[in-house]
Every structure is written in C-alpha cells, then in structure tokens.
N, C-alpha and C. Protein backbone atom coordinates (compact mmCIF):
# COMPACT_ATOMS: atom_id res chain seq x y z
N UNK A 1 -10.33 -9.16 -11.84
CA UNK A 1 -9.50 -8.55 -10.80
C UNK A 1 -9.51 -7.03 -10.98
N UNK A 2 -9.66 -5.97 -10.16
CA UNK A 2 -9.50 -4.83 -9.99
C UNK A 2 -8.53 -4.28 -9.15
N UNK A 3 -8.09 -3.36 -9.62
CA UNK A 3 -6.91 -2.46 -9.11
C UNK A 3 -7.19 -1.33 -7.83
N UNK A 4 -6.37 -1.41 -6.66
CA UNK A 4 -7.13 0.12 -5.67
C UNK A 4 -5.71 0.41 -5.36
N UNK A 5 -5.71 1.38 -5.81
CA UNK A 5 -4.63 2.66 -5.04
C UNK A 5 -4.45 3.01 -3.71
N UNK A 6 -3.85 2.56 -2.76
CA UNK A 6 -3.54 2.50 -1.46
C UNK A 6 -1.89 3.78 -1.28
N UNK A 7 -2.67 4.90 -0.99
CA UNK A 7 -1.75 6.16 -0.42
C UNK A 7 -1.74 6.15 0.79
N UNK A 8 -0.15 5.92 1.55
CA UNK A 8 0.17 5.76 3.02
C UNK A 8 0.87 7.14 2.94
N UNK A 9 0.18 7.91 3.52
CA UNK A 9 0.50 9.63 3.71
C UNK A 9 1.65 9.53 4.94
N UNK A 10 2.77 9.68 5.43
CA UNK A 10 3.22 9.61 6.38
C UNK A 10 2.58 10.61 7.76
N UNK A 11 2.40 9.95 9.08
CA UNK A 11 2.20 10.73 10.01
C UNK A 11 2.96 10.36 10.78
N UNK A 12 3.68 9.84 11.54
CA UNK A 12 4.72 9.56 12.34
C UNK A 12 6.08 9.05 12.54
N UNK A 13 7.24 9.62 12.03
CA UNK A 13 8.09 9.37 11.18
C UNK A 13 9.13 8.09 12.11
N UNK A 14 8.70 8.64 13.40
CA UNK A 14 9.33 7.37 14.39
C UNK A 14 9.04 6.30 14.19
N UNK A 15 7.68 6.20 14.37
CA UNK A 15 7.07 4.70 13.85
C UNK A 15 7.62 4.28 12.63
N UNK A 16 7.25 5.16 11.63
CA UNK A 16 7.69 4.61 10.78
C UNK A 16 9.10 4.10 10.76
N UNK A 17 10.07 4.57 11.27
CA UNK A 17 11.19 3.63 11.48
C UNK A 17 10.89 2.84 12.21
N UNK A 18 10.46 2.65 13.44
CA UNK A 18 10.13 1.27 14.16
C UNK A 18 9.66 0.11 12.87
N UNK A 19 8.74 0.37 12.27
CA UNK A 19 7.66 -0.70 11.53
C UNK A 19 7.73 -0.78 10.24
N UNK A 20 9.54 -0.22 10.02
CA UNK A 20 9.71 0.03 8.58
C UNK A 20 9.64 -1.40 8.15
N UNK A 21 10.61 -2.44 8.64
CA UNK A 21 10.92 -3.65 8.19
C UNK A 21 9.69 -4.82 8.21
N UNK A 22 8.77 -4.55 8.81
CA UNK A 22 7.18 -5.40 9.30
C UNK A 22 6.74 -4.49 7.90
N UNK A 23 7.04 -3.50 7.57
CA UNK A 23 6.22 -3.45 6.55
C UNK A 23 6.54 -3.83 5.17
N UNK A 24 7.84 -3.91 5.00
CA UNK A 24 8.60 -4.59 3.82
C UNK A 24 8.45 -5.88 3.93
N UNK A 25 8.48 -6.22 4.92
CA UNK A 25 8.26 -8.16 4.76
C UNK A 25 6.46 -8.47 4.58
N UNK A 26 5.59 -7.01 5.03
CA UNK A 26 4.16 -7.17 4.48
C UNK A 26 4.09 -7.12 3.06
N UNK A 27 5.00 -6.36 2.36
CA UNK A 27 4.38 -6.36 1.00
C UNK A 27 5.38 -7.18 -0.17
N UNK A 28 6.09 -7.82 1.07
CA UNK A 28 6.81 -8.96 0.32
C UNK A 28 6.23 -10.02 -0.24
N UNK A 29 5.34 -10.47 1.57
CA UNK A 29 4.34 -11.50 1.29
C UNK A 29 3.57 -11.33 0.27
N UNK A 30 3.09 -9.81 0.29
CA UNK A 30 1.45 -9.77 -0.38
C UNK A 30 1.87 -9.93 -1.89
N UNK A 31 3.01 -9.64 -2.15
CA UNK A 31 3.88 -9.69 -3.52
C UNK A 31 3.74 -11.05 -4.13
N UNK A 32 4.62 -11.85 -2.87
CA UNK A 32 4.20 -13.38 -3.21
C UNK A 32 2.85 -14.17 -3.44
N UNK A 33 1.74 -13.35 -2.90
CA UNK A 33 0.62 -14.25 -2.97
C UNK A 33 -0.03 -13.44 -4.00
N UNK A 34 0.59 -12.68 -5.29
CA UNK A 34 0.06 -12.09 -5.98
C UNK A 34 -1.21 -11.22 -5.84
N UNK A 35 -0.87 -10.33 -4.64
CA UNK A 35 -2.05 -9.22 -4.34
C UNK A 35 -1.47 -7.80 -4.41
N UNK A 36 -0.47 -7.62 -5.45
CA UNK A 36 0.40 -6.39 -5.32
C UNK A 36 1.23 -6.15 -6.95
N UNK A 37 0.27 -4.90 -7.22
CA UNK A 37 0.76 -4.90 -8.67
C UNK A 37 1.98 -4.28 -8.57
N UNK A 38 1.95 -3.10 -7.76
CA UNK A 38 3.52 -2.05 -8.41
C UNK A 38 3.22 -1.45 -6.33
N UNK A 39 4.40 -0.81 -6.38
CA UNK A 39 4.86 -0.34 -4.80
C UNK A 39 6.10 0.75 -4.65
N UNK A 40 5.91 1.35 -3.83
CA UNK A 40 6.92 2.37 -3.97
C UNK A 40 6.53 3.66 -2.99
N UNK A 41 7.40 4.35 -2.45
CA UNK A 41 8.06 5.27 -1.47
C UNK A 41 7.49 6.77 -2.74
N UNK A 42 7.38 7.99 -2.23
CA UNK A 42 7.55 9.05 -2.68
C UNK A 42 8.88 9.82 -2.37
N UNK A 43 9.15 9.95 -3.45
CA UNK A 43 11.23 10.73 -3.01
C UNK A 43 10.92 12.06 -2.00
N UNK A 44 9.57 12.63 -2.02
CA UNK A 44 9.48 13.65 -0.82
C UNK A 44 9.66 13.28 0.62
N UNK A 45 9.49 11.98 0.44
CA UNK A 45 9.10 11.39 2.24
C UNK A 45 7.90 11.49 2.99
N UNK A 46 7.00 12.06 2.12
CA UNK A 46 5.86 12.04 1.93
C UNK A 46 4.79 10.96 2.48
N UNK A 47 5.26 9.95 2.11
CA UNK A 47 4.57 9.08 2.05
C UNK A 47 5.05 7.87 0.90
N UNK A 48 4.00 6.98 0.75
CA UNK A 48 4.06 5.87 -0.75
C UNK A 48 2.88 5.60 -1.04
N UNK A 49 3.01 4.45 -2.21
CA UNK A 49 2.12 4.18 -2.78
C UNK A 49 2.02 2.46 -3.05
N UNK A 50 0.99 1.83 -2.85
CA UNK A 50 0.83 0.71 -3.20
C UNK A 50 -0.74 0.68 -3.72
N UNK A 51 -0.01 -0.45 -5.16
CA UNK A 51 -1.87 -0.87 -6.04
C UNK A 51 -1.75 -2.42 -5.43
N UNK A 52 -3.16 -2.39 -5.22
CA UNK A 52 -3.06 -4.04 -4.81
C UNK A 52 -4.10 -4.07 -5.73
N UNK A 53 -4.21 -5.79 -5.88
CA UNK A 53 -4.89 -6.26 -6.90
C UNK A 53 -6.12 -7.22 -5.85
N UNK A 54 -7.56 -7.03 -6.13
CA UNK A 54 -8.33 -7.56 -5.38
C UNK A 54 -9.75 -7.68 -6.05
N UNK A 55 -10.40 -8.67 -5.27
CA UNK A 55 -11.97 -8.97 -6.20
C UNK A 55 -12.49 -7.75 -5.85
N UNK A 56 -12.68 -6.84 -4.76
CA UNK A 56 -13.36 -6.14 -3.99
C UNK A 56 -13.08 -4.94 -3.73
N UNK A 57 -13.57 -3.70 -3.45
CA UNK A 57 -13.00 -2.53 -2.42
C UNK A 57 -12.84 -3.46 -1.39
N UNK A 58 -13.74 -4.74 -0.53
CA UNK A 58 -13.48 -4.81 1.08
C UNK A 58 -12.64 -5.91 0.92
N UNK A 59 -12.05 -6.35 -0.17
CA UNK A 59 -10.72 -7.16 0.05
C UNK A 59 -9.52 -6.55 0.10
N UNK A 60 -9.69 -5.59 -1.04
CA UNK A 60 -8.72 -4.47 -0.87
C UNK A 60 -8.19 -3.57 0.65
N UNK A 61 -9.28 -3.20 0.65
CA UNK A 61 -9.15 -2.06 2.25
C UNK A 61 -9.01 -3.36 3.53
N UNK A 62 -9.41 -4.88 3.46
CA UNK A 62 -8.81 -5.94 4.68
C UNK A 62 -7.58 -5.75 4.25
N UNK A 63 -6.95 -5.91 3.40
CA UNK A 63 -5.43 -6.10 2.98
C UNK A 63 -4.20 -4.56 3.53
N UNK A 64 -5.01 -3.53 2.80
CA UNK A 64 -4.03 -2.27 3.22
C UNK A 64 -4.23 -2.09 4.34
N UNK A 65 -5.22 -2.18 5.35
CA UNK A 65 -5.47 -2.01 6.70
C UNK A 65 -4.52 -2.83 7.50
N UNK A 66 -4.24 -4.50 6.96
CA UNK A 66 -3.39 -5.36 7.70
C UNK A 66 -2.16 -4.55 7.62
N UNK A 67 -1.67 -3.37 6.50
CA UNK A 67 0.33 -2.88 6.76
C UNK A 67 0.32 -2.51 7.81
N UNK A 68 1.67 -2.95 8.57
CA UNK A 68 2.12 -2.96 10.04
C UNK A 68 1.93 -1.14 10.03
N UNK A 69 2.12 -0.70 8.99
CA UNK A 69 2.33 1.02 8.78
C UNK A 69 0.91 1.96 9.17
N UNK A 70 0.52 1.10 8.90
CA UNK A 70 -1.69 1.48 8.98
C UNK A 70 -1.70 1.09 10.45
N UNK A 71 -1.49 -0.27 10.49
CA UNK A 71 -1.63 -0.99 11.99
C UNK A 71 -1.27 -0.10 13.31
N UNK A 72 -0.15 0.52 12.73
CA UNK A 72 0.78 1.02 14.07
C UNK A 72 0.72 2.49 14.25
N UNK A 73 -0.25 3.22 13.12
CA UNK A 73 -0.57 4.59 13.13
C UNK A 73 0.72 5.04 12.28
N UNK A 74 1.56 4.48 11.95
CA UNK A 74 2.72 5.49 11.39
C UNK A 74 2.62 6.25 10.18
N UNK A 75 1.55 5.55 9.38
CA UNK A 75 1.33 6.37 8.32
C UNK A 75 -0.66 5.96 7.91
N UNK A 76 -1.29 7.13 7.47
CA UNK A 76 -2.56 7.26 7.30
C UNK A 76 -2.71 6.31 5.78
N UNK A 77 -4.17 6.01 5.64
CA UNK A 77 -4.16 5.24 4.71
C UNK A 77 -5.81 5.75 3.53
N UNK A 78 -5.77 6.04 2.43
CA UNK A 78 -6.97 6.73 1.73
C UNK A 78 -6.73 5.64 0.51
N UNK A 79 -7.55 4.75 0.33
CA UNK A 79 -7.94 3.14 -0.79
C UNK A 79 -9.20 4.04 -1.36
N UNK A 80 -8.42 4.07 -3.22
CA UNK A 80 -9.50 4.39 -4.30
C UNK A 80 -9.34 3.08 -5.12
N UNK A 81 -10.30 2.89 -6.34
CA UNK A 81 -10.16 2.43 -6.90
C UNK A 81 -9.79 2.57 -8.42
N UNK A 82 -8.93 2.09 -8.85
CA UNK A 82 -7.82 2.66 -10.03
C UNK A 82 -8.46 1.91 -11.12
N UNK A 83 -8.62 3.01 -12.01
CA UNK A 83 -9.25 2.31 -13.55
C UNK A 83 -7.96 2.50 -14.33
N UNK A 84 -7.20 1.52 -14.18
CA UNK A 84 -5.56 1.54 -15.57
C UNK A 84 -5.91 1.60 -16.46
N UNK A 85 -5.04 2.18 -16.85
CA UNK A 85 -5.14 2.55 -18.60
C UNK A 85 -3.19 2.25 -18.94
N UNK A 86 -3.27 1.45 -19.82
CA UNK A 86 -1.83 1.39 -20.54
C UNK A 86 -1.27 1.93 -21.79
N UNK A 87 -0.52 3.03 -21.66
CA UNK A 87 -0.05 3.89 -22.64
C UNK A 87 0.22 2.37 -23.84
N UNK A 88 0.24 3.27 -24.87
CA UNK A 88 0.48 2.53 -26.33
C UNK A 88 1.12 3.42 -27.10
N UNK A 89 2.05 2.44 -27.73
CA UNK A 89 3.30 3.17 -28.57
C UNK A 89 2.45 3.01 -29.69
C-alpha cells in the first residue's frame, strides 16, 4: 500500500460551505473502507489535507477526484506521492 498526499487548496469559499457536509460524509466513508490514513483542515483556511492510502497514483487521484470539494470546484486538488517516514524515540 502507498501513501499520496491530496492538498485541497481552497478556491471558492461559498461552495465550500454548500459541499462542506458531502464532503465530511466523503471522507467518512473513505475512512470506513480504510482508504484514509490521517485528514485535516489548515487553521489558515487555506485549504486541507488528506493522505489516502492506495495500490496506485490512479487509484489514488479516482478517489480524491470523487470529494464533493474537487467535484463541485470549491476547492483545487494537487495528489503527490508521500514516502513516510516515522520519527523514533
């Protein structure tokens, strides 16, 4: 399994309230079907961040493309792929 970094840059802040809740119940699901390592908002308003977990870049980028947030233009979407590294005490 490999990790991709999915940055939703905000561009339309309306939408994004329209498609806030379609998008929380998207990464609820994707949570549940174990395709979603870690998730989270930037405190700037900026934008967020989601790692999904996938065999592929093109499973990855089908998946972040499906957020209602991508879908609906409200926020832009740039999928890298994340080589983790876990700090050690």
């Amino acid at each position: 399994m490999k990790y991709f970094a999915a940055y939703l840059r905000m561009k339309n802040l309306e939408k994004n309230n329209t498609y806030r809740q379609q998008h929380v119940d998207f990464l609820v699901e994707k949570e549940n079907e174990g395709k979603i390592f870690a998730r989270g908002r930037f405190t700037d308003g900026e934008g967020g961040l989601v790692i999904y977990m996938a065999g592929s870049r093109e499973e990855a980028l089908k998946l972040a493309e499906s957020d209602p947030y991508v879908v609906s233009g409200a926020r832009s979407l740039e999928l890298n792929e994340w080589d983790m590294k876990v700090a050690r005490k």
